[in-house]
PDB file of N, CA and C in Angstrom:
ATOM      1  N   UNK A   1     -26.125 -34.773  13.052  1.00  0.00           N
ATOM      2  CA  UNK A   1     -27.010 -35.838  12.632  1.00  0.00           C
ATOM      3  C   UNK A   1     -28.323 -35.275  12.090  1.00  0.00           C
ATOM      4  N   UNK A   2     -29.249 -34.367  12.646  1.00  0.00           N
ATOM      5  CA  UNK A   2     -30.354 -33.366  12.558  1.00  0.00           C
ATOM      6  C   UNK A   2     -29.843 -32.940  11.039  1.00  0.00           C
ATOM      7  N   UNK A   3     -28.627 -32.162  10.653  1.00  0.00           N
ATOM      8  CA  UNK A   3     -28.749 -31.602   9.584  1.00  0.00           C
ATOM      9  C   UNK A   3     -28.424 -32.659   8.509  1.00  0.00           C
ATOM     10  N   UNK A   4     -27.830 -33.908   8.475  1.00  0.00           N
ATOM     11  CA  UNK A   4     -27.609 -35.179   7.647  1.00  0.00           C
ATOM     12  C   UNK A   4     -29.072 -35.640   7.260  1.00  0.00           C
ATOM     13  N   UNK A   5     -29.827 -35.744   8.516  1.00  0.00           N
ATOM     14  CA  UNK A   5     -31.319 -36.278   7.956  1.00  0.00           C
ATOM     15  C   UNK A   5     -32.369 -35.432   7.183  1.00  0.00           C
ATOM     16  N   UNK A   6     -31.829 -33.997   7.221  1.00  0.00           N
ATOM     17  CA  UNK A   6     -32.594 -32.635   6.860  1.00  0.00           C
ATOM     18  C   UNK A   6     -32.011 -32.738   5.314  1.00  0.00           C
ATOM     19  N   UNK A   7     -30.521 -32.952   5.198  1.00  0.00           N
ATOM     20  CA  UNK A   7     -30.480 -33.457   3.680  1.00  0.00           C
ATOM     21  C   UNK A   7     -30.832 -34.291   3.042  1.00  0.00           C
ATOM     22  N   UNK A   8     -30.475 -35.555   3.472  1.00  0.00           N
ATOM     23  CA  UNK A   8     -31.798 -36.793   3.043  1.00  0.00           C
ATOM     24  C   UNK A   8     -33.017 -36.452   2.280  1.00  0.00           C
ATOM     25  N   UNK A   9     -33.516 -36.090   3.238  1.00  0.00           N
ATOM     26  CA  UNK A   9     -35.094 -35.730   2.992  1.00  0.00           C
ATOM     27  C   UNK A   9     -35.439 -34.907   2.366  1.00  0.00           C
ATOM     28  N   UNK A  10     -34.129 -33.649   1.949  1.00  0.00           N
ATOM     29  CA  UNK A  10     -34.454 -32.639   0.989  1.00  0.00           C
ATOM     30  C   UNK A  10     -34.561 -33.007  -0.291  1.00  0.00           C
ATOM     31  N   UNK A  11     -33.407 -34.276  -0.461  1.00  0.00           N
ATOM     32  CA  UNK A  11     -32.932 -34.881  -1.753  1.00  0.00           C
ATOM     33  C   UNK A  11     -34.069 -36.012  -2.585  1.00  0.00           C
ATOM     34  N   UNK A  12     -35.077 -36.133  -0.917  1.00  0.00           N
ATOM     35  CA  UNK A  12     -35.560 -37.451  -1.643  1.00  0.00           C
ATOM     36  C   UNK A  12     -36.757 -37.086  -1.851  1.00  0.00           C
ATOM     37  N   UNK A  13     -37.248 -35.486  -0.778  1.00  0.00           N
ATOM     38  CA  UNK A  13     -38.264 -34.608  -1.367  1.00  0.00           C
ATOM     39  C   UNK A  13     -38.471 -34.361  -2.911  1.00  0.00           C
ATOM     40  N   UNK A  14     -36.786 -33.850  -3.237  1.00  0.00           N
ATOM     41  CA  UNK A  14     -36.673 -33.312  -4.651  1.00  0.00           C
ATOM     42  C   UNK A  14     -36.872 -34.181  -5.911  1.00  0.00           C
ATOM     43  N   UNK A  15     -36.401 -35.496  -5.594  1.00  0.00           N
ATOM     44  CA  UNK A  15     -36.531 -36.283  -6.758  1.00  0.00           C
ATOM     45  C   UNK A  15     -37.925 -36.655  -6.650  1.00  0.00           C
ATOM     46  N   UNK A  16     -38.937 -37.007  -5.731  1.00  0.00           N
ATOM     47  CA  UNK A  16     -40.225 -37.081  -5.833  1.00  0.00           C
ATOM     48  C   UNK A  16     -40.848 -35.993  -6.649  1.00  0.00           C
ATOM     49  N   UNK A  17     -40.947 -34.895  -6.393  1.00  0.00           N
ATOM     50  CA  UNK A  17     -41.400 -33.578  -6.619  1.00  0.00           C
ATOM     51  C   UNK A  17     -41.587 -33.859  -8.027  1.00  0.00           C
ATOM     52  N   UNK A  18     -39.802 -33.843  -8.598  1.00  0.00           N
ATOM     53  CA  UNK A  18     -39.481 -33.604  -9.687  1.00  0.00           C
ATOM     54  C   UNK A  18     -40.666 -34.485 -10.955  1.00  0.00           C
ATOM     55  N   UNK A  19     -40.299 -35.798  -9.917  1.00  0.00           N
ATOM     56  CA  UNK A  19     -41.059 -36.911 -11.120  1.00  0.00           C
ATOM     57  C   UNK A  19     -42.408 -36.459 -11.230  1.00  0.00           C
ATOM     58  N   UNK A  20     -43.080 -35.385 -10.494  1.00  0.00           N
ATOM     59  CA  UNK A  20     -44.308 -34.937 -11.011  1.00  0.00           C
ATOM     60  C   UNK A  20     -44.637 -33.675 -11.889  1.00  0.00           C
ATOM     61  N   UNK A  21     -43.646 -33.415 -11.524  1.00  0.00           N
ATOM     62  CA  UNK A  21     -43.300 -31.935 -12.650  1.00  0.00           C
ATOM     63  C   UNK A  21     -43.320 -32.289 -14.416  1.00  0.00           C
ATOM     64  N   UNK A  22     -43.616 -33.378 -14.690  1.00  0.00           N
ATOM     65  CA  UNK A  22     -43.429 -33.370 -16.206  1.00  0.00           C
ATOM     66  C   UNK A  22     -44.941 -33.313 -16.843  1.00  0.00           C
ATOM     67  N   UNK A  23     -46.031 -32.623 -16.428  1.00  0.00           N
ATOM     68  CA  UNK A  23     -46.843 -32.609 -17.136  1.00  0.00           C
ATOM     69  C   UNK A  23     -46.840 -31.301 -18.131  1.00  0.00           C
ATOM     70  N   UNK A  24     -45.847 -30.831 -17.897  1.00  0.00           N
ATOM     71  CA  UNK A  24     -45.966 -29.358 -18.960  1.00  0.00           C
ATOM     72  C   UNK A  24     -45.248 -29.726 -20.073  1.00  0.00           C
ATOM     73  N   UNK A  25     -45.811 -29.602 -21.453  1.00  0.00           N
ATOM     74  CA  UNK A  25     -45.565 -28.815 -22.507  1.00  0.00           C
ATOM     75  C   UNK A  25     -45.422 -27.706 -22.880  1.00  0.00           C
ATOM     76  N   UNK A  26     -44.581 -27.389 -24.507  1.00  0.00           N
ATOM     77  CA  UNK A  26     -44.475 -26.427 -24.854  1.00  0.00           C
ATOM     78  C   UNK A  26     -45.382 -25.953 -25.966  1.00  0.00           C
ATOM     79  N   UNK A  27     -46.365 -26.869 -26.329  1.00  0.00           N
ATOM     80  CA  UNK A  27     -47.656 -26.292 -26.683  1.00  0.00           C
ATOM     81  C   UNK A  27     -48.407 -27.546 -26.869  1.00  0.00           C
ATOM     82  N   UNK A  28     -49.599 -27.435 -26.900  1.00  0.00           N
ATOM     83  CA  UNK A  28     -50.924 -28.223 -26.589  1.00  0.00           C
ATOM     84  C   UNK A  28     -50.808 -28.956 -27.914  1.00  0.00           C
ATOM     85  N   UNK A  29     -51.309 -30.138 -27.322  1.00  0.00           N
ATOM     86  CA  UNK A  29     -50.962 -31.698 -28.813  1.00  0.00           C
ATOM     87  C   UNK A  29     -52.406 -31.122 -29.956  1.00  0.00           C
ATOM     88  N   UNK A  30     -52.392 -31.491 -31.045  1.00  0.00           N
ATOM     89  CA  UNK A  30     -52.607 -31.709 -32.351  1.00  0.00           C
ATOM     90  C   UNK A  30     -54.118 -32.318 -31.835  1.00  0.00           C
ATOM     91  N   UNK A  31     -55.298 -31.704 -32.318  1.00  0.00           N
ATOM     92  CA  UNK A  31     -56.385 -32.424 -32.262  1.00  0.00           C
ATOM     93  C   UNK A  31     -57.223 -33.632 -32.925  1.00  0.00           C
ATOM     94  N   UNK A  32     -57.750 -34.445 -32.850  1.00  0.00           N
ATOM     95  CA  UNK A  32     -57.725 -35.468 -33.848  1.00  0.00           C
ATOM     96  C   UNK A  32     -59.248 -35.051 -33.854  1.00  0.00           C
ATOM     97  N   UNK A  33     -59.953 -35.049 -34.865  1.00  0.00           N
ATOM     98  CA  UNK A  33     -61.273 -35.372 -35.297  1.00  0.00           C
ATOM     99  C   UNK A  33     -61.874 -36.491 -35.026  1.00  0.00           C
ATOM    100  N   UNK A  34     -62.882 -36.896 -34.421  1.00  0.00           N
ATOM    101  CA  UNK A  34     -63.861 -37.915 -34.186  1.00  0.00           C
ATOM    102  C   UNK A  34     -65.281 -37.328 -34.541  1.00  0.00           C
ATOM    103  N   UNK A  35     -65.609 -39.158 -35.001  1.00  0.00           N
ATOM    104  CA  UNK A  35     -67.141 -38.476 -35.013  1.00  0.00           C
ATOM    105  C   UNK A  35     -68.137 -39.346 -33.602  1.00  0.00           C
ATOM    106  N   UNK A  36     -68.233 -38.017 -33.586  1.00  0.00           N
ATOM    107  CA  UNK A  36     -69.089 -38.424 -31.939  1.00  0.00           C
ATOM    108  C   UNK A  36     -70.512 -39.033 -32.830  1.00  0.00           C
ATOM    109  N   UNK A  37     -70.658 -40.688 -31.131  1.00  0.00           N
ATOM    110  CA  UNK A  37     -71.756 -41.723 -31.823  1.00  0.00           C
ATOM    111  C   UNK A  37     -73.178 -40.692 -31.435  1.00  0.00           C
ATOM    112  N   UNK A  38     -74.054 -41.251 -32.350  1.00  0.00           N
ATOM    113  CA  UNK A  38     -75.546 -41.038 -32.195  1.00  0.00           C
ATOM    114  C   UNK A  38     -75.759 -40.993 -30.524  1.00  0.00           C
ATOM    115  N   UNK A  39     -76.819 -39.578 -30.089  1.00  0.00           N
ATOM    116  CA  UNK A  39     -77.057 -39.278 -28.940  1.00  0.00           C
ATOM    117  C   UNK A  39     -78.210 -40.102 -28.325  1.00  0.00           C
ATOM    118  N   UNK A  40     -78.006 -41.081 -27.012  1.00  0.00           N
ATOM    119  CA  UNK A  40     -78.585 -41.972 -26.843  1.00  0.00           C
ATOM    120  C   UNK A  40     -80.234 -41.531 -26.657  1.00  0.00           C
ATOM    121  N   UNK A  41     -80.488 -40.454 -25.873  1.00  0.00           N
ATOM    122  CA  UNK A  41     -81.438 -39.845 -25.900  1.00  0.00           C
ATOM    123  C   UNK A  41     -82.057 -38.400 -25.309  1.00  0.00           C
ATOM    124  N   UNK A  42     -82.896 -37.745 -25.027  1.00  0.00           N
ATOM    125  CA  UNK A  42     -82.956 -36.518 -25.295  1.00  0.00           C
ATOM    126  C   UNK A  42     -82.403 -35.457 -24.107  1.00  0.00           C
ATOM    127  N   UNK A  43     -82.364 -36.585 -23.277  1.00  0.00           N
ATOM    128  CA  UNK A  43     -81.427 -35.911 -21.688  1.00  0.00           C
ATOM    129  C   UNK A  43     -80.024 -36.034 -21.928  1.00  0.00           C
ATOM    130  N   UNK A  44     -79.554 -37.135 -22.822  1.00  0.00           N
ATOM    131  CA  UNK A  44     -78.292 -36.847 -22.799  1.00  0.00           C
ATOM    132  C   UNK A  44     -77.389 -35.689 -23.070  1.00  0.00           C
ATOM    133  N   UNK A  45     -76.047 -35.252 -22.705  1.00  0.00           N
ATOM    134  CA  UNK A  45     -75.363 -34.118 -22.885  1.00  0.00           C
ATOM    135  C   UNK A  45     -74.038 -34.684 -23.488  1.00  0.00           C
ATOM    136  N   UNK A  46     -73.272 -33.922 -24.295  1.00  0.00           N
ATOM    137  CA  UNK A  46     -71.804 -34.450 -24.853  1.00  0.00           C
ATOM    138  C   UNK A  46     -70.912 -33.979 -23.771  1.00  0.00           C
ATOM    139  N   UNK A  47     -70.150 -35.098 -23.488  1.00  0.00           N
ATOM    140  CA  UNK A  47     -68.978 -34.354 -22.428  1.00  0.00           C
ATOM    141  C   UNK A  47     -67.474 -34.177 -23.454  1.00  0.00           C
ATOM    142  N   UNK A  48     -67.157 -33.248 -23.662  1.00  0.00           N
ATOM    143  CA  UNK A  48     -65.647 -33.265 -24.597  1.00  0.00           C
ATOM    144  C   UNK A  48     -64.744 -34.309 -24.054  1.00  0.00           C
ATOM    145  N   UNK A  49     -63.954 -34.584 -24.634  1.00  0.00           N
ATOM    146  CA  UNK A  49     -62.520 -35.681 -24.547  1.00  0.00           C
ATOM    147  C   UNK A  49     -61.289 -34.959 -23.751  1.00  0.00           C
ATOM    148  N   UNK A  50     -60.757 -35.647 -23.706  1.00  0.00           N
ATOM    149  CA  UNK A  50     -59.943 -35.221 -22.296  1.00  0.00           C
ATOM    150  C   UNK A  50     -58.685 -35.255 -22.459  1.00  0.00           C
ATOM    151  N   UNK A  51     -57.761 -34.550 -21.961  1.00  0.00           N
ATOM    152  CA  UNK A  51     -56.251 -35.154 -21.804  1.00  0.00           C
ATOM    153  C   UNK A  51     -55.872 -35.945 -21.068  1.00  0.00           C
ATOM    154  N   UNK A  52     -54.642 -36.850 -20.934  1.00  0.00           N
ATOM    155  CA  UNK A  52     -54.185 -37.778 -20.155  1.00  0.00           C
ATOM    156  C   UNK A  52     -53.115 -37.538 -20.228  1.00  0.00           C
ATOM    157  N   UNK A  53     -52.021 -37.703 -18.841  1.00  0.00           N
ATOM    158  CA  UNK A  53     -50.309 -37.406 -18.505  1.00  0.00           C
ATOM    159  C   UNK A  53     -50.176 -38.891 -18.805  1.00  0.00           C
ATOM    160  N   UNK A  54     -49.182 -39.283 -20.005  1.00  0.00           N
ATOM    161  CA  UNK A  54     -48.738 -40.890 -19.854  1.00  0.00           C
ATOM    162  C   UNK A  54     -47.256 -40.321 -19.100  1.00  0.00           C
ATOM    163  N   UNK A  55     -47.080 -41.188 -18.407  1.00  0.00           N
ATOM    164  CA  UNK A  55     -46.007 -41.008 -17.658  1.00  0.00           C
ATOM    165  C   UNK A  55     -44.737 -41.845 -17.977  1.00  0.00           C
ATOM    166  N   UNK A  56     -45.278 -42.598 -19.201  1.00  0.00           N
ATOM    167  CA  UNK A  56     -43.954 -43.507 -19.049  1.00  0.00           C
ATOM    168  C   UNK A  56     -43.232 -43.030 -20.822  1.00  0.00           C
ATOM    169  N   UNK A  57     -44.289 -42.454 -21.128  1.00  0.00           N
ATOM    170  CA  UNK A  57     -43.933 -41.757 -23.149  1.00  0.00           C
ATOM    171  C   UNK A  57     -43.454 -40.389 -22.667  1.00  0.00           C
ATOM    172  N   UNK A  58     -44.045 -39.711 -20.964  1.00  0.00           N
ATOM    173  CA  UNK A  58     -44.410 -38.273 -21.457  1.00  0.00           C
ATOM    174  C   UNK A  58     -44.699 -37.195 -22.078  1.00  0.00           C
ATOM    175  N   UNK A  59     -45.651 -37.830 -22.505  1.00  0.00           N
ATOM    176  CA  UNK A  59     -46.659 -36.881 -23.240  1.00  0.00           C
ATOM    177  C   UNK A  59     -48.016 -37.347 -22.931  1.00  0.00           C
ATOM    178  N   UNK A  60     -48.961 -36.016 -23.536  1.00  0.00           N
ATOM    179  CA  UNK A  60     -50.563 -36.152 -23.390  1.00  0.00           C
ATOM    180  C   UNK A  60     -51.038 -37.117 -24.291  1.00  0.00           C
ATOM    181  N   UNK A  61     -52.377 -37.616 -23.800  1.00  0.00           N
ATOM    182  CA  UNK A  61     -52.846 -38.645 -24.914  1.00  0.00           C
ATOM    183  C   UNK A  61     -53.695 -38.451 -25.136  1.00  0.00           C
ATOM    184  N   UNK A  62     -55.077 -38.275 -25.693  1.00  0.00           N
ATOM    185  CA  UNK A  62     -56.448 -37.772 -25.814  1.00  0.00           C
ATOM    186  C   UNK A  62     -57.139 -38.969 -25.724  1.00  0.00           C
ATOM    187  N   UNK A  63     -58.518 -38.695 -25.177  1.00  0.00           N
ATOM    188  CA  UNK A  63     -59.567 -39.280 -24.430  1.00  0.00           C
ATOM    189  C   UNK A  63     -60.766 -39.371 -25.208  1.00  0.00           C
ATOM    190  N   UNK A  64     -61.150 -40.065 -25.801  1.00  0.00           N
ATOM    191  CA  UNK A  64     -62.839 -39.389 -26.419  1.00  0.00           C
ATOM    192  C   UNK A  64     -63.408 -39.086 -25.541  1.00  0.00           C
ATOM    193  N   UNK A  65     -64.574 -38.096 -25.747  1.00  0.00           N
ATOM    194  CA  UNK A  65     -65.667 -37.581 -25.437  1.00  0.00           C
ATOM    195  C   UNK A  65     -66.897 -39.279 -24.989  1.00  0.00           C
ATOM    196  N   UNK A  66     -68.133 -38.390 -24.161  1.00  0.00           N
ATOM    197  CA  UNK A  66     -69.005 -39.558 -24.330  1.00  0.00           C
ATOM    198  C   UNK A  66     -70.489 -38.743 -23.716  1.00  0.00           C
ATOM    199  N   UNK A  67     -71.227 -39.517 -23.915  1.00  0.00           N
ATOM    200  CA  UNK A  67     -72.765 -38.952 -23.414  1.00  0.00           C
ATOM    201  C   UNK A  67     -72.734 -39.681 -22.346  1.00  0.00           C
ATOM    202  N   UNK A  68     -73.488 -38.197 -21.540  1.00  0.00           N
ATOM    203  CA  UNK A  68     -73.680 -38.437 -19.889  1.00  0.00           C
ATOM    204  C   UNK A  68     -75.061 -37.931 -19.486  1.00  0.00           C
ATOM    205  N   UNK A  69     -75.828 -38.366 -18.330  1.00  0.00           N
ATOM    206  CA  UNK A  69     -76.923 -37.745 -18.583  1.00  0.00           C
ATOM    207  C   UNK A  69     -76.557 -37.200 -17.219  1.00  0.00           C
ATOM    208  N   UNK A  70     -76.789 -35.672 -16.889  1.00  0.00           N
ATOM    209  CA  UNK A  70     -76.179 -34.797 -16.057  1.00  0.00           C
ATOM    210  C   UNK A  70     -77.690 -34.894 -14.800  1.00  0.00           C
ATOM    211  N   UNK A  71     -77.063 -34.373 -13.368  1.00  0.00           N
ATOM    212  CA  UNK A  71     -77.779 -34.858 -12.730  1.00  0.00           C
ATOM    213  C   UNK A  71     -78.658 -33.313 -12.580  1.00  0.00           C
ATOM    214  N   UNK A  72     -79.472 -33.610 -11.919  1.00  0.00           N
ATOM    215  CA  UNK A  72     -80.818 -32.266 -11.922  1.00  0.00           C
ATOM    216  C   UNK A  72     -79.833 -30.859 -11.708  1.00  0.00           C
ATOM    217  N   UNK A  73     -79.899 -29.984 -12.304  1.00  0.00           N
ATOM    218  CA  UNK A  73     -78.999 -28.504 -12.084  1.00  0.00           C
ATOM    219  C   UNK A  73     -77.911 -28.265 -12.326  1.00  0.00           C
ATOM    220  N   UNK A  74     -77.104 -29.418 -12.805  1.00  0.00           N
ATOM    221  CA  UNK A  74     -76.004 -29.362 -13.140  1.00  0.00           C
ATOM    222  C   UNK A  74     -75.298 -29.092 -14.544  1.00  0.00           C
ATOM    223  N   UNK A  75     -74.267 -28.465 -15.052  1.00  0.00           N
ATOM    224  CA  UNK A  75     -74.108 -28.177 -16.077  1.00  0.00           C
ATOM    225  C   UNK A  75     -71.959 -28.724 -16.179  1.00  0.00           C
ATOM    226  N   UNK A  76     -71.746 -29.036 -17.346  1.00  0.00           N
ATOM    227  CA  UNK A  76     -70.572 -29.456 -17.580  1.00  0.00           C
ATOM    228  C   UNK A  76     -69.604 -28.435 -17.739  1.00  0.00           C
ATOM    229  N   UNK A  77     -69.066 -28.327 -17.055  1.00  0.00           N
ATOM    230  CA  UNK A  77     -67.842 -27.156 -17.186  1.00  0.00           C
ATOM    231  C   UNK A  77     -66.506 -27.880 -18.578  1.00  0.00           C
ATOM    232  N   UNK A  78     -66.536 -27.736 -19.368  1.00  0.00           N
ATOM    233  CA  UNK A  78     -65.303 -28.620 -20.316  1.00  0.00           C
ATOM    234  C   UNK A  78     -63.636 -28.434 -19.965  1.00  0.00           C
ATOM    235  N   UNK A  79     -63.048 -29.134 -19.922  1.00  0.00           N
ATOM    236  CA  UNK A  79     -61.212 -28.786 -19.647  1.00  0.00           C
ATOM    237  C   UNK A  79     -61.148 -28.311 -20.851  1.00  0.00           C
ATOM    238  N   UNK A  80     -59.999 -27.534 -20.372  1.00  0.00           N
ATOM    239  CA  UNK A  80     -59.138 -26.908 -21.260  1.00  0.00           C
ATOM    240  C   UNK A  80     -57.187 -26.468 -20.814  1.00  0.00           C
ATOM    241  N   UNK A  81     -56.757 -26.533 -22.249  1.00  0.00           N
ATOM    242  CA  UNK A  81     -54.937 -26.137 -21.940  1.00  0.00           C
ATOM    243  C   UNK A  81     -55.137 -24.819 -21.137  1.00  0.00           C
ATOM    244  N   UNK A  82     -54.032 -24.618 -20.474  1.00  0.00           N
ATOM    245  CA  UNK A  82     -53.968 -22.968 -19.625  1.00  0.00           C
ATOM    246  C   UNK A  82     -52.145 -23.064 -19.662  1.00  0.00           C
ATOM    247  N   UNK A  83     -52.365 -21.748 -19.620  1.00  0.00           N
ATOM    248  CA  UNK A  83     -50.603 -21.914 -20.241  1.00  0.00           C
ATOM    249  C   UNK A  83     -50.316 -21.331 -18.512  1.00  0.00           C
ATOM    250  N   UNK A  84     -48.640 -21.725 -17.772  1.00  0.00           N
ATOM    251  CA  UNK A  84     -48.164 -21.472 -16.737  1.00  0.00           C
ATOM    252  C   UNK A  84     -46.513 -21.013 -16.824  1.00  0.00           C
ATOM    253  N   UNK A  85     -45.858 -20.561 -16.346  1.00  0.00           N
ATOM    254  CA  UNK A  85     -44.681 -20.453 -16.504  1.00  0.00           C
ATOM    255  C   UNK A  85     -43.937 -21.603 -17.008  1.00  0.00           C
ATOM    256  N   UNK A  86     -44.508 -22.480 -16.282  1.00  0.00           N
ATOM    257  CA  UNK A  86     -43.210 -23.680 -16.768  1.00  0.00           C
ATOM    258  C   UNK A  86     -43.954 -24.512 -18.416  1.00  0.00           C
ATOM    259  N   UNK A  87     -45.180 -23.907 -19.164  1.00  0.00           N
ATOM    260  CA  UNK A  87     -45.610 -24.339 -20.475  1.00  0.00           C
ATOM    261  C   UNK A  87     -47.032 -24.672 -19.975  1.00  0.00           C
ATOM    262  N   UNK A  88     -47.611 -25.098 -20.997  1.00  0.00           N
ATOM    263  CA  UNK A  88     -49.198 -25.599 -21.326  1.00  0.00           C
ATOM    264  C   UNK A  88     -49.129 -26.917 -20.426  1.00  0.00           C
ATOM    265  N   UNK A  89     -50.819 -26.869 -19.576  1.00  0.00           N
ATOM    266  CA  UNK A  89     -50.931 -28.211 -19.202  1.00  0.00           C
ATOM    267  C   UNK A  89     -52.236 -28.178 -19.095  1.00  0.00           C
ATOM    268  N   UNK A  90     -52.971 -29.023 -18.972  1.00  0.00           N
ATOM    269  CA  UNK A  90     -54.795 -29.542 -18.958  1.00  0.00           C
ATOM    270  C   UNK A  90     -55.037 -29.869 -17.761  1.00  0.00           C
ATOM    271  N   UNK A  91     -56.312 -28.844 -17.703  1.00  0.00           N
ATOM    272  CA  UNK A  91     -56.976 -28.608 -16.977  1.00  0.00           C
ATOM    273  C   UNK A  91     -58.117 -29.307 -16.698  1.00  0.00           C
ATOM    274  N   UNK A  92     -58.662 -30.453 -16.257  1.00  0.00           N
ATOM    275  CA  UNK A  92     -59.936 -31.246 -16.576  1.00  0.00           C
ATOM    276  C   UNK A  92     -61.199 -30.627 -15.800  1.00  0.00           C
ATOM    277  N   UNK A  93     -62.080 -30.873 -17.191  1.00  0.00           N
ATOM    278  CA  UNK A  93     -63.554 -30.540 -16.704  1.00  0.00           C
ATOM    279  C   UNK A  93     -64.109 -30.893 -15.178  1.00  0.00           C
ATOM    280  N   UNK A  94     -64.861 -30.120 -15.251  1.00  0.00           N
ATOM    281  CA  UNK A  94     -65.855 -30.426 -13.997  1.00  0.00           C
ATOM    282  C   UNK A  94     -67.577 -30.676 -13.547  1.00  0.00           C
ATOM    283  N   UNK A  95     -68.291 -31.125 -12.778  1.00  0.00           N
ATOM    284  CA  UNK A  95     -69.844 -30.897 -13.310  1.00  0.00           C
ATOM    285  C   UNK A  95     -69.687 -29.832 -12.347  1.00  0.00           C
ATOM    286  N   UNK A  96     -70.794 -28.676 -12.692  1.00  0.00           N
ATOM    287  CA  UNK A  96     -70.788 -27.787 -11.847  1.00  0.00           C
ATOM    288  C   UNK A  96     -72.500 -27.460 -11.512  1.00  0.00           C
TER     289      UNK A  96
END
């Protein structure tokens, strides 16, 4: 019985797992040009645009960028693709 429920759970581990495993590509999507709006004012900073996992197209979707006004000491780290064994996937920014 112990090893019946140990399979179960391996199987239902695996198909969970799996359904998260699809954020890799085999190379990073096509960039689109925008023109970023007028900077609201002199504290503001540009944060780059972002990737997004659609989960139901699978594939990435891009994000515009936007002005943020960063808090005292902080500086914007930007995402970027990083390639892994199993292909390219995005990495999202951080404030640092």
């Amino acid at each position: 019985m112990k090893f019946l429920l140990f399979l179960i759970s391996l199987s239902i581990s695996t198909i969970l797992f799996n359904g998260c495993s699809g954020e890799y590509v085999a190379s990073e999507p096509r960039y689109t040009e925008i023109e970023r709006p007028v900077r609201p004012g002199n504290t503001h900073v540009w944060v780059d645009g972002y990737w997004v996992w659609n989960r139901q197209s699978n594939v990435y979707t891009h994000r515009n960028g936007y002005w943020a006004i960063p808090r005292h000491g902080r500086t914007y780290n930007p995402g970027q693709w990083r390639r892994s064994r199993r292909g390219m996937y995005w990495s999202n920014g951080y404030w640092h």
